[in-house]
N, C-alpha and C. Protein backbone atom coordinates (compact mmCIF):
# COMPACT_ATOMS: atom_id res chain seq x y z
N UNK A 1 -23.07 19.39 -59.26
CA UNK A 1 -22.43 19.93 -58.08
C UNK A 1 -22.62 21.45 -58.06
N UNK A 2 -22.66 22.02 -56.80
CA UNK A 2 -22.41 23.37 -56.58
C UNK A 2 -21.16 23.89 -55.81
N UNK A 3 -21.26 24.94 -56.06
CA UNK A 3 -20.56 26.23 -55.37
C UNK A 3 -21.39 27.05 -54.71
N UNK A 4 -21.05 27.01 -52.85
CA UNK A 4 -21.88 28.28 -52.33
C UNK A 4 -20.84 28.87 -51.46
N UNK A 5 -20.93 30.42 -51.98
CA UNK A 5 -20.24 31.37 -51.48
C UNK A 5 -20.81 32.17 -51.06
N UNK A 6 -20.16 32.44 -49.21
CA UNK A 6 -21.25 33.22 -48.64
C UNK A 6 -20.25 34.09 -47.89
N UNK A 7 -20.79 35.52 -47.81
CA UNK A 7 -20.53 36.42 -47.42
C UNK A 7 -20.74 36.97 -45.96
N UNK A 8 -19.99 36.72 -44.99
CA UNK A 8 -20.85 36.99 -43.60
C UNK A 8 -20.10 37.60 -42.41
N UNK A 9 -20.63 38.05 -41.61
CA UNK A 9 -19.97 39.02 -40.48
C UNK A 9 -19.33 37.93 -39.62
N UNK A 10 -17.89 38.54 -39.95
CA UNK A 10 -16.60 37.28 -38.87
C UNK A 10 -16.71 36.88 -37.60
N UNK A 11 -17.81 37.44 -36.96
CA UNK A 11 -17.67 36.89 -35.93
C UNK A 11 -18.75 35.54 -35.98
N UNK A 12 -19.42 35.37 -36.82
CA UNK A 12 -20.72 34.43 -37.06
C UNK A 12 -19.64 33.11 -37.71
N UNK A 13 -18.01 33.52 -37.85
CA UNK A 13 -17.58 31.91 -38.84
C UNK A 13 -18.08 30.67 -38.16
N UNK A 14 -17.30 31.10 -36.90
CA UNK A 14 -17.63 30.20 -36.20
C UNK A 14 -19.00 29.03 -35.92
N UNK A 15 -19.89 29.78 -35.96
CA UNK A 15 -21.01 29.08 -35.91
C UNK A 15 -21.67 28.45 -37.01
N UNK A 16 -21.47 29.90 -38.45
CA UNK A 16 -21.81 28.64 -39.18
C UNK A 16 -20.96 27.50 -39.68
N UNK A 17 -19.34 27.16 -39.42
CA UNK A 17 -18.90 26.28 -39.76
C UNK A 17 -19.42 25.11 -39.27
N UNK A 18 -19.46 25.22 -37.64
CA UNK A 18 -20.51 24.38 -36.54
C UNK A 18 -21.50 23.82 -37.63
N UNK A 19 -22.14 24.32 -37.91
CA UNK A 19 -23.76 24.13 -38.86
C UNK A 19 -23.48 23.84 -40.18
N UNK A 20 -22.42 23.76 -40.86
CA UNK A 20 -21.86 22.93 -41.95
C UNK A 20 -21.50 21.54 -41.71
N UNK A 21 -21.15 21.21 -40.26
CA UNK A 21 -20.03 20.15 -40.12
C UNK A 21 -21.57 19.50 -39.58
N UNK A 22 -22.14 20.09 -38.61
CA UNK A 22 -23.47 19.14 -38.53
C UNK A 22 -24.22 18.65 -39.24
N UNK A 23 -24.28 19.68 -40.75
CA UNK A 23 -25.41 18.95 -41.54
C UNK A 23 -24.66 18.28 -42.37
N UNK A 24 -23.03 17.67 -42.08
CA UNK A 24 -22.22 17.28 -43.29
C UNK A 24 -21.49 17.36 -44.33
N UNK A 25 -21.00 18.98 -44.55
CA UNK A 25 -20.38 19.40 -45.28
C UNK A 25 -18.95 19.53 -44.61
N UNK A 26 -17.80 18.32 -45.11
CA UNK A 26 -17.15 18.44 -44.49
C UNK A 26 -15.60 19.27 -44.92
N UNK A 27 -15.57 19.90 -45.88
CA UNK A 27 -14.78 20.75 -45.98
C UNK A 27 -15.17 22.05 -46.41
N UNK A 28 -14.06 23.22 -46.41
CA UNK A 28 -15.02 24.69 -46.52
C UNK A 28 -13.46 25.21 -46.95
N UNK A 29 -13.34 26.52 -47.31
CA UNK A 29 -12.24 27.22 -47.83
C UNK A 29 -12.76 28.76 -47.39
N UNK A 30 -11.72 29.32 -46.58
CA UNK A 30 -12.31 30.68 -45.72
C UNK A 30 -11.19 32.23 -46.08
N UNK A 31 -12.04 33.18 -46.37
CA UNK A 31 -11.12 34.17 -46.74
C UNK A 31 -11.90 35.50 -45.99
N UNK A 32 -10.18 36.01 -45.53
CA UNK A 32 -11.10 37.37 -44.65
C UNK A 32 -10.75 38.40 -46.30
N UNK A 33 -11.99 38.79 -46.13
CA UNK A 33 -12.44 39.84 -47.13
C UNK A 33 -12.62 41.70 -46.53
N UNK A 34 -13.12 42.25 -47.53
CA UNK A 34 -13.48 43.46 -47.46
C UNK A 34 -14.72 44.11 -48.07
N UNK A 35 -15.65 44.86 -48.21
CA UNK A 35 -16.65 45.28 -48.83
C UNK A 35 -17.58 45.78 -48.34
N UNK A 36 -18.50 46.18 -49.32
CA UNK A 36 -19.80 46.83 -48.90
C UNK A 36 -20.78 46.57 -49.76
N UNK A 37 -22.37 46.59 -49.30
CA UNK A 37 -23.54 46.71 -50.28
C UNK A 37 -24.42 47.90 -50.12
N UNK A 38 -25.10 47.51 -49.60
CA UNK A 38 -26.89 48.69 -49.24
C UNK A 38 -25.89 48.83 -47.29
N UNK A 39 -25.60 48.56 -46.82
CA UNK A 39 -24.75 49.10 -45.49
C UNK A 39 -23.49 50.40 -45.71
N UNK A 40 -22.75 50.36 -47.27
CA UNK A 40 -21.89 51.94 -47.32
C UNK A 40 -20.74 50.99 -46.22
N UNK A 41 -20.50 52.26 -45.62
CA UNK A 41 -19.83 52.13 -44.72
C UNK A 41 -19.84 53.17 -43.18
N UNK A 42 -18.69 53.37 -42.73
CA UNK A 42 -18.79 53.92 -41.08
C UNK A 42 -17.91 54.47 -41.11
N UNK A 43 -18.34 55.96 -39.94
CA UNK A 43 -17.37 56.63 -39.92
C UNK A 43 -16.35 56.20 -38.59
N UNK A 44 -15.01 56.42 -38.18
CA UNK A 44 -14.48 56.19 -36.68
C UNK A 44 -13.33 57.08 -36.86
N UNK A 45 -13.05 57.41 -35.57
CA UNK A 45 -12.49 58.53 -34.76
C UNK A 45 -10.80 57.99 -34.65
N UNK A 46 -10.24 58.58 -34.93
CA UNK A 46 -8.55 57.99 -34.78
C UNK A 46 -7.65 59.05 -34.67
N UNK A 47 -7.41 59.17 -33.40
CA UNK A 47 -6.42 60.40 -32.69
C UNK A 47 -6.94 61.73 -32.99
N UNK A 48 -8.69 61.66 -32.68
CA UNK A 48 -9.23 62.92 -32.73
C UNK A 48 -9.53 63.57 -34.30
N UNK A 49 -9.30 62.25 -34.76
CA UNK A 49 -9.84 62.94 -36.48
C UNK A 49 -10.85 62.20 -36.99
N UNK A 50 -11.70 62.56 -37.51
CA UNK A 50 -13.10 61.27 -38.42
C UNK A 50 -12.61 60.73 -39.66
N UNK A 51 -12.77 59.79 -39.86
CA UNK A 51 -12.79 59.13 -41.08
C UNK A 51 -13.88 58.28 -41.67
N UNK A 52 -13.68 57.96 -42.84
CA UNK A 52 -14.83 56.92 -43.27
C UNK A 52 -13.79 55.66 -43.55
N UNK A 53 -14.63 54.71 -43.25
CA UNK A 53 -14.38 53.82 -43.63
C UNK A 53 -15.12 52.96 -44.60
N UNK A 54 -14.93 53.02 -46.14
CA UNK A 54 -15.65 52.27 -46.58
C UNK A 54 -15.65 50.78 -46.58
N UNK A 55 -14.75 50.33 -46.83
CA UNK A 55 -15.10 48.68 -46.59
C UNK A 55 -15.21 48.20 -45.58
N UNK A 56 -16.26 47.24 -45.43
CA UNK A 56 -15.61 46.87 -43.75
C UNK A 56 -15.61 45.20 -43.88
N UNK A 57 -14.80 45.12 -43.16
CA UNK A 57 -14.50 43.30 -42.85
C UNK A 57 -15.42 42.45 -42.85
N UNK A 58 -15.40 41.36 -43.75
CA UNK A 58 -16.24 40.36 -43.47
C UNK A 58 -14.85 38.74 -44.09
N UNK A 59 -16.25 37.62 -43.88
CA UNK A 59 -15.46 36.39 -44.03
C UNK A 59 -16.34 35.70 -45.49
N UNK A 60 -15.14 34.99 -46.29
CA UNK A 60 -16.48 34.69 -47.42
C UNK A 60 -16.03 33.06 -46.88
N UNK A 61 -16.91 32.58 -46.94
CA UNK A 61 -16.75 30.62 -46.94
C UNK A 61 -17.57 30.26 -48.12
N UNK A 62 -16.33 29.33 -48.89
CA UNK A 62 -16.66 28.62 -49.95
C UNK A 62 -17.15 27.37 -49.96
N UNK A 63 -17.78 26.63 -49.98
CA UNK A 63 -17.61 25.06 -50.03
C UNK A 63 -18.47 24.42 -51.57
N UNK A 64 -17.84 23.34 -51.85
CA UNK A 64 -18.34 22.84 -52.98
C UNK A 64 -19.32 21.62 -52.59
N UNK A 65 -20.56 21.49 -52.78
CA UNK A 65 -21.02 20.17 -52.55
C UNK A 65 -21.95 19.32 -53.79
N UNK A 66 -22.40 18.39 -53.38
CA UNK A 66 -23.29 17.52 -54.10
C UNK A 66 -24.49 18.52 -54.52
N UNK A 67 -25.32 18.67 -55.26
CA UNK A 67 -26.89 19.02 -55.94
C UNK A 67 -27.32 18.90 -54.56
N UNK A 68 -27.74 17.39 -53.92
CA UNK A 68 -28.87 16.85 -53.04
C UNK A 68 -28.31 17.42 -51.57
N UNK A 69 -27.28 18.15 -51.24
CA UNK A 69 -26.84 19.18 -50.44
C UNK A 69 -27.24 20.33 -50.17
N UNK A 70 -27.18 21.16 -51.34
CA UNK A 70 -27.90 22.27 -51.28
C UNK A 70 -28.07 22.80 -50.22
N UNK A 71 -29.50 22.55 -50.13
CA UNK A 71 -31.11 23.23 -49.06
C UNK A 71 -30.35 22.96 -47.80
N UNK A 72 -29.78 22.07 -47.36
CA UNK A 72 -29.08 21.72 -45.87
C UNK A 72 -28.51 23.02 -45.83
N UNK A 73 -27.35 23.01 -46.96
CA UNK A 73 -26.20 23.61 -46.39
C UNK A 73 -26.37 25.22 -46.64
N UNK A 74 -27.27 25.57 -47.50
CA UNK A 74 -27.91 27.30 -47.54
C UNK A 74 -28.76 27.23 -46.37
N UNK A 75 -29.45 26.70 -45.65
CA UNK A 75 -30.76 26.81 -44.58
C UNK A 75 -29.33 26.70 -43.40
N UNK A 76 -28.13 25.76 -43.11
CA UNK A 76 -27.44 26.00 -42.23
C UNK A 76 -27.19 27.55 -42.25
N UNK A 77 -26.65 28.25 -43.48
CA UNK A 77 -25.60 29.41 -43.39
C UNK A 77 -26.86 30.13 -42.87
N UNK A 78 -28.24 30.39 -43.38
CA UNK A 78 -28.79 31.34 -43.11
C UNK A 78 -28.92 31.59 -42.02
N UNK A 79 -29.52 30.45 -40.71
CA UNK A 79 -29.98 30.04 -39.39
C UNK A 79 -28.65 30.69 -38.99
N UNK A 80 -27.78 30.42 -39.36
CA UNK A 80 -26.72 31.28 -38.48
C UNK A 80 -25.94 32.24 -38.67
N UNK A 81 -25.96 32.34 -39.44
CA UNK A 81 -25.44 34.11 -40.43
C UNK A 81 -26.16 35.16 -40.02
N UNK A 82 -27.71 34.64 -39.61
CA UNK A 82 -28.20 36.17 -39.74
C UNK A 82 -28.43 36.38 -38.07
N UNK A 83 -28.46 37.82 -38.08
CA UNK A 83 -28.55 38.59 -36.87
C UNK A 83 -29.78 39.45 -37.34
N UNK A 84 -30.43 39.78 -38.47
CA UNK A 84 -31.62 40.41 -38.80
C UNK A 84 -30.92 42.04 -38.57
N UNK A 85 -29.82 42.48 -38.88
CA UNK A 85 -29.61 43.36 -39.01
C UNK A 85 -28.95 43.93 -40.20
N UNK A 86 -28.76 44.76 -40.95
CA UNK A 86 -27.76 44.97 -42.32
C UNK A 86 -26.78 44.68 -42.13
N UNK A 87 -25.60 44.11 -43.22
CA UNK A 87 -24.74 43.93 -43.19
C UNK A 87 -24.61 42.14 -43.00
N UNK A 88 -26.11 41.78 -43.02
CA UNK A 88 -25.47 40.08 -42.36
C UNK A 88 -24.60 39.57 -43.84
N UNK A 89 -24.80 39.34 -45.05
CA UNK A 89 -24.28 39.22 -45.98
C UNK A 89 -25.20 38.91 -47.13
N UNK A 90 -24.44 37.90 -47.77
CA UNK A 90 -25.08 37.14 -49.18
C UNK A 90 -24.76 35.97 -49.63
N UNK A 91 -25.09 35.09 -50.05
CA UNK A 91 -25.28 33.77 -50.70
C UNK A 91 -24.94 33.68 -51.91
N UNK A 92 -24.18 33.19 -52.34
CA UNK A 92 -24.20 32.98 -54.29
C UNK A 92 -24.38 31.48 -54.72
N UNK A 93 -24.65 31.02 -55.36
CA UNK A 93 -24.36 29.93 -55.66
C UNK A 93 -24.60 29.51 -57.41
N UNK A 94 -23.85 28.60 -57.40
CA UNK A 94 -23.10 28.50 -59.14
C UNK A 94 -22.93 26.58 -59.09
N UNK A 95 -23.35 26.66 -60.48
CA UNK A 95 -22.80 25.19 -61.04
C UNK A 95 -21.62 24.55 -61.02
N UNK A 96 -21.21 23.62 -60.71
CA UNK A 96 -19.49 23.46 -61.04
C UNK A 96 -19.52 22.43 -61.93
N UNK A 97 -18.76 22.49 -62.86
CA UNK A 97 -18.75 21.25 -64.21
C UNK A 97 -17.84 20.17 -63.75
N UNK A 98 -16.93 20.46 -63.26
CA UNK A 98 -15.77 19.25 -62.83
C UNK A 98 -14.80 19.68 -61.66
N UNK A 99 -14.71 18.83 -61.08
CA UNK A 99 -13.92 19.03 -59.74
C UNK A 99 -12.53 17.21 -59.62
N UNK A 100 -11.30 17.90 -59.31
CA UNK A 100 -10.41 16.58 -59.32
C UNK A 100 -9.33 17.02 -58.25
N UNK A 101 -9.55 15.92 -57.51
CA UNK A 101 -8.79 15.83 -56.42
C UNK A 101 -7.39 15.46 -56.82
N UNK A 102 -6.11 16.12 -56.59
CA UNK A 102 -5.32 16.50 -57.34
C UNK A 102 -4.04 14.90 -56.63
N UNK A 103 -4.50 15.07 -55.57
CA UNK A 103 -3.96 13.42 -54.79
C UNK A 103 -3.68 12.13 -55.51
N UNK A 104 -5.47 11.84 -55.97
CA UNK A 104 -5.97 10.98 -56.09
C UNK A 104 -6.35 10.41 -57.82
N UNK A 105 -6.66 11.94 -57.87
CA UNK A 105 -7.30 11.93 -59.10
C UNK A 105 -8.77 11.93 -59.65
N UNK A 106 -9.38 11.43 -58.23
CA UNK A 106 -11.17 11.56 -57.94
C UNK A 106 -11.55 12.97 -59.00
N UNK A 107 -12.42 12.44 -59.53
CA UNK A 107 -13.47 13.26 -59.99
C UNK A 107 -14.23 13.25 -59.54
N UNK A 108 -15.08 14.74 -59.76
CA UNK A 108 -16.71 15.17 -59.50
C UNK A 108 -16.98 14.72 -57.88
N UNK A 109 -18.19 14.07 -57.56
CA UNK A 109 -18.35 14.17 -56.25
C UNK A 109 -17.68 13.05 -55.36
N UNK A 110 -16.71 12.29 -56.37
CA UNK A 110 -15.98 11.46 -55.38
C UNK A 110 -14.57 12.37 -55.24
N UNK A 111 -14.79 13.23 -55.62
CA UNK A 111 -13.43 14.48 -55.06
C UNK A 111 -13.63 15.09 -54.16
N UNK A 112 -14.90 15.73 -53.79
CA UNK A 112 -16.00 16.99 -52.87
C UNK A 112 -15.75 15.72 -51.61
C-alpha cells in the first residue's frame, strides 16, 4: 500500500477530488496548510503599509491506496493540479506497512 500526499493550490481541491473519485479512490483526508518552496513568498499592501508574506496557503490531500492504484491516482492529481505555473505543488509518496479500520478491524487493503 501507499501514501500520496499532495500539496496543491486550494482552489484546484475541487477538481482534483473530482479526478480521485473518477479513477476510484474513494476516500481522501484534506488539510488547509501553509508554506513555501522555489515560489518564497509575496508582498501585499494592508492599510497603506507592505508586507511580506511568507507562507502562502495551500491544501495537502492525503489518501492511502492499493500498490496497483498508484499511476491512476498520481496522473489524476497531476492533470489537475497543475496550472504550469510555480507554486502548483508536490507529490510525496511513501510505503504504508499496516492500515486497520478501527470499526471493523479490517486490515491492510480491506481497510483502504
Amino acid at each position: 500500500m501507499k501514501k500520496v500526499e499532495a500539496i496543491i493550490k486550494p482552489f484546484k481541491l475541487d477538481d482534483v477530488r473530482a479526478a480521485l473519485s473518477d479513477v476510484g479512490i474513494a476516500g481522501m483526508t484534506v488539510s488547509e496548510v501553509k508554506g513555501f518552496g522555489r515560489q518564497k513568498g509575496h508582498t501585499e499592501l494592508y492599510r497603506g503599509a507592505e508586507y511580506m508574506v511568507d507562507f502562502l496557503p495551500k491544501v495537502k490531500v492525503e489518501v492511502v491506496i492499493a500498490d496497483a492504484d498508484l499511476d491512476r491516482c498520481v496522473e489524476a492529481i497531476m492533470e489537475t493540479a497543475q496550472t504550469g505555473k510555480i507554486g502548483d505543488g508536490k507529490i510525496f509518496i511513501s510505503d504504508i506497512s499496516r492500515v486497520i479500520r478501527i470499526r471493523t478491524g479490517e486490515e491492510n487493503e480491506d481497510a483502504v
